[in-house]
C-alpha atoms as a PDB file:
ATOM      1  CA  UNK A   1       0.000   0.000   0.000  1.00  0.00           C
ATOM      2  CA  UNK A   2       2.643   2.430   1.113  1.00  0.00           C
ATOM      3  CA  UNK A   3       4.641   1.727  -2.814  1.00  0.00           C
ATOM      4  CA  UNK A   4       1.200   2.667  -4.330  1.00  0.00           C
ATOM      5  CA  UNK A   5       0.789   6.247  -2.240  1.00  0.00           C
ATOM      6  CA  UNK A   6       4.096   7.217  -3.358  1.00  0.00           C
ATOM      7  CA  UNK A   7       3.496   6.117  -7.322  1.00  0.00           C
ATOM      8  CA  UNK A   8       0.595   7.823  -7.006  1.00  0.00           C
ATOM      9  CA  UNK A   9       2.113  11.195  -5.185  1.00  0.00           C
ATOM     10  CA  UNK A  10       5.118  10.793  -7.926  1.00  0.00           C
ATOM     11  CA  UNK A  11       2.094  11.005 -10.721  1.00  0.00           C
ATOM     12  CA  UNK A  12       0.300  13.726  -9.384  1.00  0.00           C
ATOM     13  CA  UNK A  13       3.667  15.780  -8.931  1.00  0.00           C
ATOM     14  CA  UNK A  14       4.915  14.683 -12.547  1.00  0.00           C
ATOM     15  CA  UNK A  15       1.719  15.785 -13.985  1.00  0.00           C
ATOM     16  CA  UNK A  16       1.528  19.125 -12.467  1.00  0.00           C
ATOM     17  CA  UNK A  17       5.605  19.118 -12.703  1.00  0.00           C
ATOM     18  CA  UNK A  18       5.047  18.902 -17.018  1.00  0.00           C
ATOM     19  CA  UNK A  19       2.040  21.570 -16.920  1.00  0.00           C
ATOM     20  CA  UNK A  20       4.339  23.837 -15.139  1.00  0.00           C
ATOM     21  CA  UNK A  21       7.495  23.339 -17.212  1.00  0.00           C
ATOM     22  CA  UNK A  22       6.890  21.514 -20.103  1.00  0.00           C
ATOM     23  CA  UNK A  23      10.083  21.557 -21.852  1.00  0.00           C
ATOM     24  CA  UNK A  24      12.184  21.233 -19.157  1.00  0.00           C
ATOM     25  CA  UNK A  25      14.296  18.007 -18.961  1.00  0.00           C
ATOM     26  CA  UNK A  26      13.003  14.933 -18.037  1.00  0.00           C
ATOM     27  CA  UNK A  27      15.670  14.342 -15.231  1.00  0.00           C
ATOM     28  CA  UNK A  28      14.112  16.873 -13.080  1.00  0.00           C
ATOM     29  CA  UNK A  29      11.130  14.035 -12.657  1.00  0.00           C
ATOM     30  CA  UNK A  30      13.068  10.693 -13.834  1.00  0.00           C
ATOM     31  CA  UNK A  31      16.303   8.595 -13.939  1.00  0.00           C
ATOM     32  CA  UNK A  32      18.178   7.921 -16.504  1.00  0.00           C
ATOM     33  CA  UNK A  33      17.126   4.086 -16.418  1.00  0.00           C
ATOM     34  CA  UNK A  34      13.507   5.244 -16.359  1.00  0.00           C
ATOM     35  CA  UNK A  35      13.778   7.572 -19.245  1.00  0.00           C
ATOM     36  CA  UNK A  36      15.406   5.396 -21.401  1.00  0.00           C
ATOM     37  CA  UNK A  37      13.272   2.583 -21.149  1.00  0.00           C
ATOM     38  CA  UNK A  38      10.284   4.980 -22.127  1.00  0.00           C
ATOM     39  CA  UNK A  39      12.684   6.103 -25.090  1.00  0.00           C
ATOM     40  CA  UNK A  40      13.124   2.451 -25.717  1.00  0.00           C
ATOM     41  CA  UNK A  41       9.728   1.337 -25.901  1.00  0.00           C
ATOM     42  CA  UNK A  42       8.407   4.650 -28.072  1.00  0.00           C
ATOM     43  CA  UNK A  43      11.202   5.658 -29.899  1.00  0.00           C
ATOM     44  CA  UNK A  44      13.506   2.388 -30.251  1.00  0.00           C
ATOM     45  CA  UNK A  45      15.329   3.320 -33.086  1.00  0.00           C
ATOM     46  CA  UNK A  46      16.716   6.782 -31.130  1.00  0.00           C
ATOM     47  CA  UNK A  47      19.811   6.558 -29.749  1.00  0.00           C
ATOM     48  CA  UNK A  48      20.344  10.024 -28.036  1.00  0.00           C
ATOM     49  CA  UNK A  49      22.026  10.451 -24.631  1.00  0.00           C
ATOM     50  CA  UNK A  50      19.807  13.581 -24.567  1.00  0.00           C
ATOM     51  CA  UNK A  51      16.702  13.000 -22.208  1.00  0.00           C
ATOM     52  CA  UNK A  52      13.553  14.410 -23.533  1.00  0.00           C
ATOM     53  CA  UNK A  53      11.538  16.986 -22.596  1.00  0.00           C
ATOM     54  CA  UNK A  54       9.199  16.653 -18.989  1.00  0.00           C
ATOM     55  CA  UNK A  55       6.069  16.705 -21.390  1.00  0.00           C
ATOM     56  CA  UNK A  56       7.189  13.896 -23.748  1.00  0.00           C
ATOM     57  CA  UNK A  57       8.250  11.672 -21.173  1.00  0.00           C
ATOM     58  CA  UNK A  58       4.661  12.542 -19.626  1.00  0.00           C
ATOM     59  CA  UNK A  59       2.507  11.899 -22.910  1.00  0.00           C
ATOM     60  CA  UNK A  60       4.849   8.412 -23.027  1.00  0.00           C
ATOM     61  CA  UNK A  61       3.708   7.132 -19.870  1.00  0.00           C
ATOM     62  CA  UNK A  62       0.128   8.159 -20.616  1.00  0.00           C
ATOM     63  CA  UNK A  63       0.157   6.164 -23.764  1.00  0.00           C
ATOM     64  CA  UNK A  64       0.774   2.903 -21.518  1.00  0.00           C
ATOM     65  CA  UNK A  65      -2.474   3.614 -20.438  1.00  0.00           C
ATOM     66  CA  UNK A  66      -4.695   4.216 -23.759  1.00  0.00           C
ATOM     67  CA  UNK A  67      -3.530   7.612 -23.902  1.00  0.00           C
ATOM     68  CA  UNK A  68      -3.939   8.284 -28.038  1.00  0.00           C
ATOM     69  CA  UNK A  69      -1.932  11.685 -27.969  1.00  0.00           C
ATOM     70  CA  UNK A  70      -4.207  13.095 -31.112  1.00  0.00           C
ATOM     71  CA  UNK A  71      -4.383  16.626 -31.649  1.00  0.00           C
ATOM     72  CA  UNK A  72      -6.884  17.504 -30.310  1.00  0.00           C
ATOM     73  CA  UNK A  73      -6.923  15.232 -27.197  1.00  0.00           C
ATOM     74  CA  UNK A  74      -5.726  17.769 -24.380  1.00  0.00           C
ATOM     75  CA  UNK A  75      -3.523  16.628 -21.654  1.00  0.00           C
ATOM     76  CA  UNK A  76      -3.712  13.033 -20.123  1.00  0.00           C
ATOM     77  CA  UNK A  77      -4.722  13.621 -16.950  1.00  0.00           C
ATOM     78  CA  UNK A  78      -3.919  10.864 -13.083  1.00  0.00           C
ATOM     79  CA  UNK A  79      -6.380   8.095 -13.942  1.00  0.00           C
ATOM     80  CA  UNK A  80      -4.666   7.838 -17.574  1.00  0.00           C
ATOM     81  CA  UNK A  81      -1.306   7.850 -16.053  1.00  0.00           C
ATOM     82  CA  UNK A  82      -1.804   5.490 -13.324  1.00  0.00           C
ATOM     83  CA  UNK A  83      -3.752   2.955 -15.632  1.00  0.00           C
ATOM     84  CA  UNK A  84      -0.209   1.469 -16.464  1.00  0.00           C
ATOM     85  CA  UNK A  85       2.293   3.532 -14.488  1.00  0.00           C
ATOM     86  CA  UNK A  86       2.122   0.543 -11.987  1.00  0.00           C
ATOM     87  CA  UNK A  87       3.554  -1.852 -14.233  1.00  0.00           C
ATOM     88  CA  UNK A  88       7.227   0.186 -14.966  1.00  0.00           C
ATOM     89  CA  UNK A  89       7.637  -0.748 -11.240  1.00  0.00           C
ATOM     90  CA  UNK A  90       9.410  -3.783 -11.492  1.00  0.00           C
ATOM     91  CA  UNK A  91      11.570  -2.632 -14.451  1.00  0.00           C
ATOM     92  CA  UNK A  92      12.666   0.328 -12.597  1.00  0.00           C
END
């Protein structure tokens, strides 16, 4: 119980974290481990040591969850994000 209260704080504060500053770096939220197995599973053919933006990294873990990312789609928003977020867990 006590891992899923601080996924779930860590969502909250990474969602509100990416509305704030969306194109900051990703490392202010994530490790490098973490944001390289998101760049991995979306973008496998991109080998940059560059980590991407806060927002990217954010619309990557909402796609886990269903998240389509169209145009005119808005922002994902917690339930979206914690739909999968629980299953990077293990690989983190």
């Amino acid at each position: 119980m006590a891992t899923y209260n601080i996924v779930a704080w860590r969502l909250m504060w990474l969602t509100y974290q990416a509305r704030l500053n969306p194109d900051a770096s990703c490392q202010v939220v994530f490790s490098p481990a973490e944001w390289k197995l998101l760049r991995r599973k979306f973008q496998a053919k991109n080998r940059s040591k560059k980590p991407p933006s806060l927002h990217q990294a954010l619309i990557w873990i909402a796609r886990l969850g269903g998240f389509l990312a169209r145009t005119g789609d808005g922002e994902p928003g917690l339930k979206t994000l914690a739909a999968r977020a629980f299953d990077l867990l293990p690989f983190a």
